[in-house]
PDB file of N, CA and C in Angstrom:
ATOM      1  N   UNK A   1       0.840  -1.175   0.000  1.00  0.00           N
ATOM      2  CA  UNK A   1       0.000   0.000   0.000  1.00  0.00           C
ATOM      3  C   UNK A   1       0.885   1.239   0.000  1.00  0.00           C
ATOM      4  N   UNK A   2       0.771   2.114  -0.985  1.00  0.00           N
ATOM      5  CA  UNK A   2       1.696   2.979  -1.007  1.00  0.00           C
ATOM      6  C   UNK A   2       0.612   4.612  -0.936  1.00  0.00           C
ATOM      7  N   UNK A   3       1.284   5.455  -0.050  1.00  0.00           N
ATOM      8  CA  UNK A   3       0.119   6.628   0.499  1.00  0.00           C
ATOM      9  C   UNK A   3       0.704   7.833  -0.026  1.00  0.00           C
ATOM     10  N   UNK A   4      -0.560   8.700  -0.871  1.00  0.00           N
ATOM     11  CA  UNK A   4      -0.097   9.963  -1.806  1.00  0.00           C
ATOM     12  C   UNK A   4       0.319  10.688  -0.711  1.00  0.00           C
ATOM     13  N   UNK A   5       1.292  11.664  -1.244  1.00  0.00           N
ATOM     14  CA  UNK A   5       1.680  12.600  -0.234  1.00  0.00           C
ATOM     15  C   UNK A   5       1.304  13.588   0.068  1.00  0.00           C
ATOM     16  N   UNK A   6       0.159  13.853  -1.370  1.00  0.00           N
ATOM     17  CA  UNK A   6      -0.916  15.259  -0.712  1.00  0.00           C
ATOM     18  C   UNK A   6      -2.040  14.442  -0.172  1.00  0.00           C
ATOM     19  N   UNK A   7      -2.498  13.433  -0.231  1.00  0.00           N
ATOM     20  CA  UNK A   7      -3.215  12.752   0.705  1.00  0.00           C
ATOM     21  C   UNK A   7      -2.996  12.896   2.364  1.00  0.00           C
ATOM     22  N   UNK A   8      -1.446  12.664   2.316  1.00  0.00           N
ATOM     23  CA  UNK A   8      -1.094  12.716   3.880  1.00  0.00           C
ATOM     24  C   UNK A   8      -1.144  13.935   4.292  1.00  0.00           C
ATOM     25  N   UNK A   9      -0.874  15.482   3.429  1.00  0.00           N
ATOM     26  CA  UNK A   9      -0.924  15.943   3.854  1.00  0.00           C
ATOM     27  C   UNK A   9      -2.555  17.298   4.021  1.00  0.00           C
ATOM     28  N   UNK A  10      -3.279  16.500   3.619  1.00  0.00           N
ATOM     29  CA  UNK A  10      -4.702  16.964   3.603  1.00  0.00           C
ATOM     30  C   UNK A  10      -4.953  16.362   4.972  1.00  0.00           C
ATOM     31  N   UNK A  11      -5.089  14.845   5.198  1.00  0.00           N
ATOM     32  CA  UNK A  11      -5.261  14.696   6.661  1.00  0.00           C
ATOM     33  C   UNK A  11      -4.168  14.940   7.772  1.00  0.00           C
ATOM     34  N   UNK A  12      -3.170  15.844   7.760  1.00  0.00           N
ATOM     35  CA  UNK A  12      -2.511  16.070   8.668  1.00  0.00           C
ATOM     36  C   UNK A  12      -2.921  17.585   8.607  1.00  0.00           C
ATOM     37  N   UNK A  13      -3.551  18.175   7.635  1.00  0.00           N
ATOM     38  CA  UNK A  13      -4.303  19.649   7.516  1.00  0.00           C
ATOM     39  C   UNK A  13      -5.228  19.410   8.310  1.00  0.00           C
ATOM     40  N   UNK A  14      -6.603  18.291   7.740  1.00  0.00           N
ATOM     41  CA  UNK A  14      -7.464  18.398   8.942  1.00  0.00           C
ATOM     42  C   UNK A  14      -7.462  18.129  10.454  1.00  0.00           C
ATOM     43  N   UNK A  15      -6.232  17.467  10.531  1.00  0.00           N
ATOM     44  CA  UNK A  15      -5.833  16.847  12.133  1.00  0.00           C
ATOM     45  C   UNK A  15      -6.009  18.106  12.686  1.00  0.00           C
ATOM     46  N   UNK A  16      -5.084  19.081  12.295  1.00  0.00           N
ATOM     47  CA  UNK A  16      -4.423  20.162  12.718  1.00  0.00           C
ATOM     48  C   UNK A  16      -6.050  21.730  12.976  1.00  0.00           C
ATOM     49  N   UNK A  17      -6.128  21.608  11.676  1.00  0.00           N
ATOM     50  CA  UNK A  17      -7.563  22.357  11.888  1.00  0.00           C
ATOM     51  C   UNK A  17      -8.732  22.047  13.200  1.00  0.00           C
ATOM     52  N   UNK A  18      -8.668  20.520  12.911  1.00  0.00           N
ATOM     53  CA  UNK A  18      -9.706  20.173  13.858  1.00  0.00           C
ATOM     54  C   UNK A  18      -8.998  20.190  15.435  1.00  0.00           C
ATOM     55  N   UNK A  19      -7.963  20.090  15.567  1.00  0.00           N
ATOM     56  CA  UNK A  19      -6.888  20.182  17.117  1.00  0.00           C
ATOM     57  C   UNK A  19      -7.150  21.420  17.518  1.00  0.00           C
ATOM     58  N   UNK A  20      -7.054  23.087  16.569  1.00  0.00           N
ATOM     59  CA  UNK A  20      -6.489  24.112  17.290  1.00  0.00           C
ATOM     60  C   UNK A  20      -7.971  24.567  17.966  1.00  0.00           C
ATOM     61  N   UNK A  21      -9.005  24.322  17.052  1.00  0.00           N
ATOM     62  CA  UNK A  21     -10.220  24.821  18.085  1.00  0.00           C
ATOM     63  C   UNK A  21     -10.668  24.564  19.208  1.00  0.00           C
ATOM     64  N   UNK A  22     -10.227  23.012  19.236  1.00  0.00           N
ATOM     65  CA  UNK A  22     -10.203  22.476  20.834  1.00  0.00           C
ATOM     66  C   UNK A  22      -9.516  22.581  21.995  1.00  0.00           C
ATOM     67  N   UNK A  23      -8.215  23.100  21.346  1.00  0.00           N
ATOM     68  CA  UNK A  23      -7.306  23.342  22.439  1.00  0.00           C
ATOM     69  C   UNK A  23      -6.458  24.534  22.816  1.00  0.00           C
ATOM     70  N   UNK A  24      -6.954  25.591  21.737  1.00  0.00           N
ATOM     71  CA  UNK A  24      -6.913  26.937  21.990  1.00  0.00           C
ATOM     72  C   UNK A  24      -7.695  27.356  23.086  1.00  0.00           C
ATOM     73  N   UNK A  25      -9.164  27.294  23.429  1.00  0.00           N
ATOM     74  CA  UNK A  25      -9.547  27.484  24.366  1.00  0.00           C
ATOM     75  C   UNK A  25      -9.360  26.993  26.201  1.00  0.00           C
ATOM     76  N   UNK A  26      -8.896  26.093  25.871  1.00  0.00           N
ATOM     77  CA  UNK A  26      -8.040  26.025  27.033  1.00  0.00           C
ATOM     78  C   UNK A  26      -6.872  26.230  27.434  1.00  0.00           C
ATOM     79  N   UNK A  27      -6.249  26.435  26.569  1.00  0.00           N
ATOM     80  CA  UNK A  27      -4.835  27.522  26.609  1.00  0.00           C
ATOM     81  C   UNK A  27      -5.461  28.560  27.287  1.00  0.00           C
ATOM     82  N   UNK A  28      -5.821  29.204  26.727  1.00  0.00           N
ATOM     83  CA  UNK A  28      -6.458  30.645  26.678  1.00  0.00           C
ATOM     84  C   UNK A  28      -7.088  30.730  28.257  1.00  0.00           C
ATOM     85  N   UNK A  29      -7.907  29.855  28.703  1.00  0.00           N
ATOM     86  CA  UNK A  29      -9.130  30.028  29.769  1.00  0.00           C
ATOM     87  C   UNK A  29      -7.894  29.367  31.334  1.00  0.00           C
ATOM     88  N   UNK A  30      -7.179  28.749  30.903  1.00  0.00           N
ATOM     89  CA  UNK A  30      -6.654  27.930  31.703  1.00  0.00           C
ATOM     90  C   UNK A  30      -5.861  29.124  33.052  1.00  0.00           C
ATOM     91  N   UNK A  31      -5.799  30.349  32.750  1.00  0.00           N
ATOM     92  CA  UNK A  31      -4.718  31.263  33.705  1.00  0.00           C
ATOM     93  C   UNK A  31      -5.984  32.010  33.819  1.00  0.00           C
ATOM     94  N   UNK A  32      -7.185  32.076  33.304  1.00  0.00           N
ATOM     95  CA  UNK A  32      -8.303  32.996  33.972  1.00  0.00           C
ATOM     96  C   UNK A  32      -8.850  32.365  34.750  1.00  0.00           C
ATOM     97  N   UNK A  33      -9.307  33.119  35.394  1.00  0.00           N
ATOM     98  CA  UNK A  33     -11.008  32.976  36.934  1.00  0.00           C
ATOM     99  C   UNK A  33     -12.323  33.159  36.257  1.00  0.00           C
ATOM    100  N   UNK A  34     -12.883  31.902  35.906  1.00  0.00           N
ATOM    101  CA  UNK A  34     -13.903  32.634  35.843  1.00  0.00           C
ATOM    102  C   UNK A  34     -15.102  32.652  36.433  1.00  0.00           C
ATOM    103  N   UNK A  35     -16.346  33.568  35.985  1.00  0.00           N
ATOM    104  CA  UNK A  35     -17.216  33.812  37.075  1.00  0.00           C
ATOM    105  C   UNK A  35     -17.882  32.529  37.585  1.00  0.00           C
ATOM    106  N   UNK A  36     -18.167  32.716  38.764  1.00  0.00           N
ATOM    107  CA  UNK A  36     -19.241  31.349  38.736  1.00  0.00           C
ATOM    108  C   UNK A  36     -20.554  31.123  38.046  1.00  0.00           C
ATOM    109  N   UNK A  37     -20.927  32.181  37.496  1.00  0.00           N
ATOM    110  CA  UNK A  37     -22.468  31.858  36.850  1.00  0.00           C
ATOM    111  C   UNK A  37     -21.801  31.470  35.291  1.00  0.00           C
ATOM    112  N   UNK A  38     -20.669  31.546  34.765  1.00  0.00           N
ATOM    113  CA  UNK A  38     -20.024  30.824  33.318  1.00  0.00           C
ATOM    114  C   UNK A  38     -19.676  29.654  33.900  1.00  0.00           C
ATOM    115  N   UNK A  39     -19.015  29.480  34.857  1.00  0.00           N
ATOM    116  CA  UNK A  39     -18.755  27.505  35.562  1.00  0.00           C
ATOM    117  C   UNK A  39     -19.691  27.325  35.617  1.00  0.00           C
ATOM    118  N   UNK A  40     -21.040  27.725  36.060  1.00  0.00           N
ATOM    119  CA  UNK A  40     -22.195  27.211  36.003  1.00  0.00           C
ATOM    120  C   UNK A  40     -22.930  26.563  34.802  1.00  0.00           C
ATOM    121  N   UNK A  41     -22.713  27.936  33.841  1.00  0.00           N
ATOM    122  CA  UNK A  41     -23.200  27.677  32.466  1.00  0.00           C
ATOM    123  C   UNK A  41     -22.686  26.364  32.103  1.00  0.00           C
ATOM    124  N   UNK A  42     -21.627  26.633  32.070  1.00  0.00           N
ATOM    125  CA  UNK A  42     -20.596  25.497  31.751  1.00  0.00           C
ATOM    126  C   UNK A  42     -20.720  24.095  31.927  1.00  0.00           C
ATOM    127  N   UNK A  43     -20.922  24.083  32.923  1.00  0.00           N
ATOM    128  CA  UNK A  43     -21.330  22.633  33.353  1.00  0.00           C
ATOM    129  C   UNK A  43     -22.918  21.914  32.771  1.00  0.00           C
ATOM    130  N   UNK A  44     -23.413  22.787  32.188  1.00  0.00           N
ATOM    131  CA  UNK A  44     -24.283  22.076  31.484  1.00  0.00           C
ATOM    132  C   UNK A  44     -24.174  21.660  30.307  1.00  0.00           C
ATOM    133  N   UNK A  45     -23.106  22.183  29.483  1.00  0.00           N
ATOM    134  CA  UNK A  45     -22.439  21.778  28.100  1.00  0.00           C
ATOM    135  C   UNK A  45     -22.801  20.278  27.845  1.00  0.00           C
ATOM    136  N   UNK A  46     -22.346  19.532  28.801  1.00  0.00           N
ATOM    137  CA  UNK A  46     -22.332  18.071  28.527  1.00  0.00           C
ATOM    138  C   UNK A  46     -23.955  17.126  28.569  1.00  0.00           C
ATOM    139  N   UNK A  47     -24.425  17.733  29.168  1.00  0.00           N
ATOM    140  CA  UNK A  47     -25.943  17.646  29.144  1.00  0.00           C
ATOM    141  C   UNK A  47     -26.486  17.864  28.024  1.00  0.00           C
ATOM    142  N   UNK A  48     -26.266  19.055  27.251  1.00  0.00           N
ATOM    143  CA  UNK A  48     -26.892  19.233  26.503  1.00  0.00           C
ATOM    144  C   UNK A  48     -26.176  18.737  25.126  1.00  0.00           C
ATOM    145  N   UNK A  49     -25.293  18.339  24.951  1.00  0.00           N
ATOM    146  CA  UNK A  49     -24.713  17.541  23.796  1.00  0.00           C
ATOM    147  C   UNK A  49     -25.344  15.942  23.962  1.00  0.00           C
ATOM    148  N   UNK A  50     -25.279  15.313  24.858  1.00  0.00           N
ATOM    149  CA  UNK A  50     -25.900  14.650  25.265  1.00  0.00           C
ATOM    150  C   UNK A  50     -27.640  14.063  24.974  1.00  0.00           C
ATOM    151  N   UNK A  51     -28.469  15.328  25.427  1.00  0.00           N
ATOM    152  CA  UNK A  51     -29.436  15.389  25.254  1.00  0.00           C
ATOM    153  C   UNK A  51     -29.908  15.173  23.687  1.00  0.00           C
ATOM    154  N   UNK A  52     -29.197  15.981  23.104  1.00  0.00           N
ATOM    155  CA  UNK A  52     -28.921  16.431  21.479  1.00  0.00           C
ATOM    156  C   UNK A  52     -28.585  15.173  20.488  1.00  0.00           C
ATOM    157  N   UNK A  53     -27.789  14.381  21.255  1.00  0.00           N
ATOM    158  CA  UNK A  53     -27.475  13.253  20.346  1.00  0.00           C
ATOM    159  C   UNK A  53     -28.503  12.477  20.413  1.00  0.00           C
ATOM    160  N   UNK A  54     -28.987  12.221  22.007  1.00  0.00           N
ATOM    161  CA  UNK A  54     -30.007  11.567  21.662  1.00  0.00           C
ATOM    162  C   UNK A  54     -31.446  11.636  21.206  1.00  0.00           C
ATOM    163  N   UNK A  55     -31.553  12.210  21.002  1.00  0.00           N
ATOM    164  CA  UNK A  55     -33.115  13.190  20.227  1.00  0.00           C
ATOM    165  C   UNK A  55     -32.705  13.061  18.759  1.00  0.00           C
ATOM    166  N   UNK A  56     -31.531  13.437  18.332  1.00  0.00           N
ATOM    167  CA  UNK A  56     -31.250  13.052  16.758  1.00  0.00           C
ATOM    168  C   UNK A  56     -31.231  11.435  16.596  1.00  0.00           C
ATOM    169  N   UNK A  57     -30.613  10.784  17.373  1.00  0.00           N
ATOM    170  CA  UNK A  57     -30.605   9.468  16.908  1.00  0.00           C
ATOM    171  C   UNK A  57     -31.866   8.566  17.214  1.00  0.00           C
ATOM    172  N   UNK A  58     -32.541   8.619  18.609  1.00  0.00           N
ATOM    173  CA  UNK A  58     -33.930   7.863  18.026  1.00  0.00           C
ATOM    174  C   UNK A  58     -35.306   8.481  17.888  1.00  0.00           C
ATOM    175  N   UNK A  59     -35.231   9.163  17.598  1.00  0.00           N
ATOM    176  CA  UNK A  59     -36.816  10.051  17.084  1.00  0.00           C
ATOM    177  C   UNK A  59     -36.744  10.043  15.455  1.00  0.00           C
ATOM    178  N   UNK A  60     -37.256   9.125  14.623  1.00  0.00           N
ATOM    179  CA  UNK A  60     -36.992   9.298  13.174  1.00  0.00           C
ATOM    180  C   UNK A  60     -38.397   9.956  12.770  1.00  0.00           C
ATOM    181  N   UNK A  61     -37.920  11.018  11.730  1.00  0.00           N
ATOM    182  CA  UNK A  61     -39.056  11.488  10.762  1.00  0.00           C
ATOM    183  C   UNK A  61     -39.559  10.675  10.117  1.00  0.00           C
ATOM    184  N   UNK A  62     -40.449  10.704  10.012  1.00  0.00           N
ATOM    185  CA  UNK A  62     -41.224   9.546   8.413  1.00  0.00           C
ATOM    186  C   UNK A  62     -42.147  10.495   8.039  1.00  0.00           C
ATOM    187  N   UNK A  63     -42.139  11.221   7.020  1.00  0.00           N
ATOM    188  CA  UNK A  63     -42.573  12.076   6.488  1.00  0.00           C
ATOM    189  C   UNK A  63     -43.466  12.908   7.492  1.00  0.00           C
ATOM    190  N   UNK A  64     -44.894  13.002   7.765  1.00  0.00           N
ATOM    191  CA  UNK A  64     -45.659  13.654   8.433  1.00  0.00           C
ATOM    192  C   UNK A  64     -45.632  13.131  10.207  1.00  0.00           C
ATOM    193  N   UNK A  65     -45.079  11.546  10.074  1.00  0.00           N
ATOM    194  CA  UNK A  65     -45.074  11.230  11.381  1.00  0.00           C
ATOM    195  C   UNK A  65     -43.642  10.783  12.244  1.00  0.00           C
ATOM    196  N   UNK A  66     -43.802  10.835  13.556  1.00  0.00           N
ATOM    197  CA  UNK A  66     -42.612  10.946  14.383  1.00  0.00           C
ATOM    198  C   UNK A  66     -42.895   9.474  14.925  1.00  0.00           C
ATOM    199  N   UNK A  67     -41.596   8.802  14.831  1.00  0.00           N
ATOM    200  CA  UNK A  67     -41.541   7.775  15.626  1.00  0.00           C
ATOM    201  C   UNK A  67     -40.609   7.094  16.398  1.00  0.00           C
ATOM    202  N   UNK A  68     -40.281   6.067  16.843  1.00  0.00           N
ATOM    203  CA  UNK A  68     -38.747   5.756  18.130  1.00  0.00           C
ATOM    204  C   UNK A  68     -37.910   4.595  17.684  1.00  0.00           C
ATOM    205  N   UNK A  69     -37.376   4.929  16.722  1.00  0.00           N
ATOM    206  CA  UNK A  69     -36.274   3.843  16.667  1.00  0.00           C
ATOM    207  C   UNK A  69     -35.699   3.290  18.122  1.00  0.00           C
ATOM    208  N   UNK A  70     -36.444   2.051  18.400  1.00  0.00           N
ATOM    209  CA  UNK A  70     -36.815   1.133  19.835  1.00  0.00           C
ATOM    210  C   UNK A  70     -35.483   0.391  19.910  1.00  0.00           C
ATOM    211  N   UNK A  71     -34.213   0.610  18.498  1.00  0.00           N
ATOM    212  CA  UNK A  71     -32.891  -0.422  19.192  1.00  0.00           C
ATOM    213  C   UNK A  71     -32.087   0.185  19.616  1.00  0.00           C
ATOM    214  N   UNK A  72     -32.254   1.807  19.004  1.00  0.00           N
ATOM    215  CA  UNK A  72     -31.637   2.857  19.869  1.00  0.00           C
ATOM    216  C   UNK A  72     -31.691   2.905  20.892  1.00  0.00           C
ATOM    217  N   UNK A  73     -33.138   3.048  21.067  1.00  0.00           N
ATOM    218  CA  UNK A  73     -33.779   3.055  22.949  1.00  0.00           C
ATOM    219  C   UNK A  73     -33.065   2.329  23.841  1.00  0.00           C
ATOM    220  N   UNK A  74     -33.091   1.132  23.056  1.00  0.00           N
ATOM    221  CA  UNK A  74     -32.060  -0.089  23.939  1.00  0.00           C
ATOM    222  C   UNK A  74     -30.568   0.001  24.355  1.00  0.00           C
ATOM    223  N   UNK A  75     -30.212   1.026  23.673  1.00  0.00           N
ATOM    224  CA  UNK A  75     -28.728   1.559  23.221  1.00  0.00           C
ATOM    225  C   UNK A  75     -28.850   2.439  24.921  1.00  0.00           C
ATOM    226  N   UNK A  76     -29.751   3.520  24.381  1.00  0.00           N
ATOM    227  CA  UNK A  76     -29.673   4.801  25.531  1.00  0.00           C
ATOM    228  C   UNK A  76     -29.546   4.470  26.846  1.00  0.00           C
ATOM    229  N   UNK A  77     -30.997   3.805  27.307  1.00  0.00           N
ATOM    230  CA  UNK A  77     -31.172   3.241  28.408  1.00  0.00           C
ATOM    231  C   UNK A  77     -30.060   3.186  29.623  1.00  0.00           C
ATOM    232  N   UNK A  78     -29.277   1.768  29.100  1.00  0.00           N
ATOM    233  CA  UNK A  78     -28.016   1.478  30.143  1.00  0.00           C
ATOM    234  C   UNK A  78     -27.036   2.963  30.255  1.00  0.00           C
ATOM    235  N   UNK A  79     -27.046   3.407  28.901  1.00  0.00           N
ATOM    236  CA  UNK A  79     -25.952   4.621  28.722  1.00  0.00           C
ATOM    237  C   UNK A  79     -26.644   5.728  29.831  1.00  0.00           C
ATOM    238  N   UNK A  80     -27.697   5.789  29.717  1.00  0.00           N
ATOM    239  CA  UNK A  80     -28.213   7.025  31.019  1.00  0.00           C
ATOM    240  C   UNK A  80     -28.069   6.560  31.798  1.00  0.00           C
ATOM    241  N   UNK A  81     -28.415   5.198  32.327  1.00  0.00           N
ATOM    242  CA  UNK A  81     -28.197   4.985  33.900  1.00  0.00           C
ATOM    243  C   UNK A  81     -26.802   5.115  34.421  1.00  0.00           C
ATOM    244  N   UNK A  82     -25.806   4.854  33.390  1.00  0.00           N
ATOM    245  CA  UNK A  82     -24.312   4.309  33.822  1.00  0.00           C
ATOM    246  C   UNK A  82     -24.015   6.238  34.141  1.00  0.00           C
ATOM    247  N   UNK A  83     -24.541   6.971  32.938  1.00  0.00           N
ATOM    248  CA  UNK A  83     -24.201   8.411  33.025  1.00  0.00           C
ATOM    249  C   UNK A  83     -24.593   9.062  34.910  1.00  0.00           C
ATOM    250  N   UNK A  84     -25.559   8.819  34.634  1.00  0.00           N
ATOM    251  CA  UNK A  84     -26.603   9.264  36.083  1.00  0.00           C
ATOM    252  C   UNK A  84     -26.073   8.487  37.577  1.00  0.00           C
ATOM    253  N   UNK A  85     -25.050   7.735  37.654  1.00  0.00           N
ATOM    254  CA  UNK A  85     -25.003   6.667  38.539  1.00  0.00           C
ATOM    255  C   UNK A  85     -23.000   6.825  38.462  1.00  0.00           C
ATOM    256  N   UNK A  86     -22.521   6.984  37.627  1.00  0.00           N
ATOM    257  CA  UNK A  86     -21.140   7.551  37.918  1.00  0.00           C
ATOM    258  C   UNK A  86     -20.743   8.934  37.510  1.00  0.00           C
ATOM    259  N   UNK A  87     -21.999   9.863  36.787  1.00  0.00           N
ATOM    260  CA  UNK A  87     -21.777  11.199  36.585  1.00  0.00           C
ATOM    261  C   UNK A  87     -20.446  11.340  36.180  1.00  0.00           C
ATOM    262  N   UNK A  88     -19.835  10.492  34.870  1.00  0.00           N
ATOM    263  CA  UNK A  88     -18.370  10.437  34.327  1.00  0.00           C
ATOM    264  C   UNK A  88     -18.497  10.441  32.826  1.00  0.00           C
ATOM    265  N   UNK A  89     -18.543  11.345  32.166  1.00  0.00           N
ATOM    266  CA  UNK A  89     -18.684  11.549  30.843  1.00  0.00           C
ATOM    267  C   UNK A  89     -17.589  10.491  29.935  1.00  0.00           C
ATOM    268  N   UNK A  90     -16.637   9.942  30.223  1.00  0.00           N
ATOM    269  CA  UNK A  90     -15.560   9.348  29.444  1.00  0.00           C
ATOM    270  C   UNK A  90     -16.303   7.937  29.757  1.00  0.00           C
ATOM    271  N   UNK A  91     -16.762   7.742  30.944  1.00  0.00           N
ATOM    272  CA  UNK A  91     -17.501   6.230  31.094  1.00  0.00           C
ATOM    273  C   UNK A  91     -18.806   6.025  30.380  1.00  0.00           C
ATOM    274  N   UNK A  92     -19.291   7.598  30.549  1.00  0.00           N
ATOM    275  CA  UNK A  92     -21.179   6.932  29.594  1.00  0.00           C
ATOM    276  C   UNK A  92     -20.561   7.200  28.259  1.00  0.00           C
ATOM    277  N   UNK A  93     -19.735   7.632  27.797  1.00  0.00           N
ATOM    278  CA  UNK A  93     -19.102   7.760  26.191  1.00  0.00           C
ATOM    279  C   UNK A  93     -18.817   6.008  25.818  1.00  0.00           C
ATOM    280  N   UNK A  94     -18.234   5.461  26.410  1.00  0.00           N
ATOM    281  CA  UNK A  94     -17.319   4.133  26.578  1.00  0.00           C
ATOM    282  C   UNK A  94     -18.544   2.938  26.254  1.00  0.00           C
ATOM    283  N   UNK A  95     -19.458   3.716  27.321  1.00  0.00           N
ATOM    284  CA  UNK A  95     -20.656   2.447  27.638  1.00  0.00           C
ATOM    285  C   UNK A  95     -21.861   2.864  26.673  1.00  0.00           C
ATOM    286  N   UNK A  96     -21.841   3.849  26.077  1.00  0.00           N
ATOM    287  CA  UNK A  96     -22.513   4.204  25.190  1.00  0.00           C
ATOM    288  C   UNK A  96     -22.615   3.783  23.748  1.00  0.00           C
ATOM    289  N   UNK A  97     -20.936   3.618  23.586  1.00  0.00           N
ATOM    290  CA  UNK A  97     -20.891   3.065  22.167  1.00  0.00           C
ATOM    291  C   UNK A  97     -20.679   1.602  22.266  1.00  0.00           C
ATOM    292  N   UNK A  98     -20.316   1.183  23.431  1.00  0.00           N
ATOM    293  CA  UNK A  98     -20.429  -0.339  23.474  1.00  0.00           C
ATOM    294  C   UNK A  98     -22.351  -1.057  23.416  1.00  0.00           C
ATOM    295  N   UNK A  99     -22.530  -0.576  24.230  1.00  0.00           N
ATOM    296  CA  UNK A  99     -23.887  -0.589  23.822  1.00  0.00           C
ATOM    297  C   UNK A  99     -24.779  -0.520  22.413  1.00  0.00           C
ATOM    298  N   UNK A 100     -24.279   0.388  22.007  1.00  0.00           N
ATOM    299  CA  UNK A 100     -24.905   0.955  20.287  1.00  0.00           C
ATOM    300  C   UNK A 100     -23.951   0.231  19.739  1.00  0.00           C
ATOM    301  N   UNK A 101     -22.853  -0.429  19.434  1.00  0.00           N
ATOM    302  CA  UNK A 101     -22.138  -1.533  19.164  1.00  0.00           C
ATOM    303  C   UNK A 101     -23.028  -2.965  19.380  1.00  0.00           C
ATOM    304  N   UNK A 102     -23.090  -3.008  20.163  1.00  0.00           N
ATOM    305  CA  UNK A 102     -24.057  -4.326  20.672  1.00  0.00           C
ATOM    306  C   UNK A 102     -25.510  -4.643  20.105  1.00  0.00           C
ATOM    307  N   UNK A 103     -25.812  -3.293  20.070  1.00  0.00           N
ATOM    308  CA  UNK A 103     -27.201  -3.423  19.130  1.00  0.00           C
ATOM    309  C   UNK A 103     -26.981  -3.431  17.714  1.00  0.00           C
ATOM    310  N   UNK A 104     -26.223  -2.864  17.473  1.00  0.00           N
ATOM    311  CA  UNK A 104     -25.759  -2.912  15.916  1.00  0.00           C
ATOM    312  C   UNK A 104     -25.547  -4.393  15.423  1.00  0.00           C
ATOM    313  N   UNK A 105     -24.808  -4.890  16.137  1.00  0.00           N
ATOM    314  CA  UNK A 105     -24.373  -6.261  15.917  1.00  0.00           C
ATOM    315  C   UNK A 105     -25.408  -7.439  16.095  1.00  0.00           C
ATOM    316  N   UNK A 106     -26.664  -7.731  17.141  1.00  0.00           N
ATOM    317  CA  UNK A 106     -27.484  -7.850  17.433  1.00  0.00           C
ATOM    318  C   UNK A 106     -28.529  -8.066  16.463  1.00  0.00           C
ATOM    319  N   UNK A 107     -28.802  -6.464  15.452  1.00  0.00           N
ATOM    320  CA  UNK A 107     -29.717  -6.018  14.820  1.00  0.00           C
ATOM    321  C   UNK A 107     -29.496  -5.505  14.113  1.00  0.00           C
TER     322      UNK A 107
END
Protein backbone atom coordinates (compact mmCIF):
# COMPACT_ATOMS: atom_id res chain seq x y z
CA UNK A 1 0.00 0.00 0.00
CA UNK A 2 1.70 2.98 -1.01
CA UNK A 3 0.12 6.63 0.50
CA UNK A 4 -0.10 9.96 -1.81
CA UNK A 5 1.68 12.60 -0.23
CA UNK A 6 -0.92 15.26 -0.71
CA UNK A 7 -3.21 12.75 0.71
CA UNK A 8 -1.09 12.72 3.88
CA UNK A 9 -0.92 15.94 3.85
CA UNK A 10 -4.70 16.96 3.60
CA UNK A 11 -5.26 14.70 6.66
CA UNK A 12 -2.51 16.07 8.67
CA UNK A 13 -4.30 19.65 7.52
CA UNK A 14 -7.46 18.40 8.94
CA UNK A 15 -5.83 16.85 12.13
CA UNK A 16 -4.42 20.16 12.72
CA UNK A 17 -7.56 22.36 11.89
CA UNK A 18 -9.71 20.17 13.86
CA UNK A 19 -6.89 20.18 17.12
CA UNK A 20 -6.49 24.11 17.29
CA UNK A 21 -10.22 24.82 18.08
CA UNK A 22 -10.20 22.48 20.83
CA UNK A 23 -7.31 23.34 22.44
CA UNK A 24 -6.91 26.94 21.99
CA UNK A 25 -9.55 27.48 24.37
CA UNK A 26 -8.04 26.03 27.03
CA UNK A 27 -4.83 27.52 26.61
CA UNK A 28 -6.46 30.64 26.68
CA UNK A 29 -9.13 30.03 29.77
CA UNK A 30 -6.65 27.93 31.70
CA UNK A 31 -4.72 31.26 33.71
CA UNK A 32 -8.30 33.00 33.97
CA UNK A 33 -11.01 32.98 36.93
CA UNK A 34 -13.90 32.63 35.84
CA UNK A 35 -17.22 33.81 37.08
CA UNK A 36 -19.24 31.35 38.74
CA UNK A 37 -22.47 31.86 36.85
CA UNK A 38 -20.02 30.82 33.32
CA UNK A 39 -18.76 27.51 35.56
CA UNK A 40 -22.19 27.21 36.00
CA UNK A 41 -23.20 27.68 32.47
CA UNK A 42 -20.60 25.50 31.75
CA UNK A 43 -21.33 22.63 33.35
CA UNK A 44 -24.28 22.08 31.48
CA UNK A 45 -22.44 21.78 28.10
CA UNK A 46 -22.33 18.07 28.53
CA UNK A 47 -25.94 17.65 29.14
CA UNK A 48 -26.89 19.23 26.50
CA UNK A 49 -24.71 17.54 23.80
CA UNK A 50 -25.90 14.65 25.26
CA UNK A 51 -29.44 15.39 25.25
CA UNK A 52 -28.92 16.43 21.48
CA UNK A 53 -27.47 13.25 20.35
CA UNK A 54 -30.01 11.57 21.66
CA UNK A 55 -33.12 13.19 20.23
CA UNK A 56 -31.25 13.05 16.76
CA UNK A 57 -30.60 9.47 16.91
CA UNK A 58 -33.93 7.86 18.03
CA UNK A 59 -36.82 10.05 17.08
CA UNK A 60 -36.99 9.30 13.17
CA UNK A 61 -39.06 11.49 10.76
CA UNK A 62 -41.22 9.55 8.41
CA UNK A 63 -42.57 12.08 6.49
CA UNK A 64 -45.66 13.65 8.43
CA UNK A 65 -45.07 11.23 11.38
CA UNK A 66 -42.61 10.95 14.38
CA UNK A 67 -41.54 7.77 15.63
CA UNK A 68 -38.75 5.76 18.13
CA UNK A 69 -36.27 3.84 16.67
CA UNK A 70 -36.81 1.13 19.84
CA UNK A 71 -32.89 -0.42 19.19
CA UNK A 72 -31.64 2.86 19.87
CA UNK A 73 -33.78 3.06 22.95
CA UNK A 74 -32.06 -0.09 23.94
CA UNK A 75 -28.73 1.56 23.22
CA UNK A 76 -29.67 4.80 25.53
CA UNK A 77 -31.17 3.24 28.41
CA UNK A 78 -28.02 1.48 30.14
CA UNK A 79 -25.95 4.62 28.72
CA UNK A 80 -28.21 7.02 31.02
CA UNK A 81 -28.20 4.98 33.90
CA UNK A 82 -24.31 4.31 33.82
CA UNK A 83 -24.20 8.41 33.03
CA UNK A 84 -26.60 9.26 36.08
CA UNK A 85 -25.00 6.67 38.54
CA UNK A 86 -21.14 7.55 37.92
CA UNK A 87 -21.78 11.20 36.58
CA UNK A 88 -18.37 10.44 34.33
CA UNK A 89 -18.68 11.55 30.84
CA UNK A 90 -15.56 9.35 29.44
CA UNK A 91 -17.50 6.23 31.09
CA UNK A 92 -21.18 6.93 29.59
CA UNK A 93 -19.10 7.76 26.19
CA UNK A 94 -17.32 4.13 26.58
CA UNK A 95 -20.66 2.45 27.64
CA UNK A 96 -22.51 4.20 25.19
CA UNK A 97 -20.89 3.06 22.17
CA UNK A 98 -20.43 -0.34 23.47
CA UNK A 99 -23.89 -0.59 23.82
CA UNK A 100 -24.90 0.96 20.29
CA UNK A 101 -22.14 -1.53 19.16
CA UNK A 102 -24.06 -4.33 20.67
CA UNK A 103 -27.20 -3.42 19.13
CA UNK A 104 -25.76 -2.91 15.92
CA UNK A 105 -24.37 -6.26 15.92
CA UNK A 106 -27.48 -7.85 17.43
CA UNK A 107 -29.72 -6.02 14.82
Amino acid sequence: MSINLSILFIILGCAIVTFIPRIIPFIVIRNIKLPKIVVKWLSYIPICIFAALIVDSFIIDDESLLSIDWSVLAAIIPTLIVAIWTKSLAVTVIVGIVCMATVRFLF
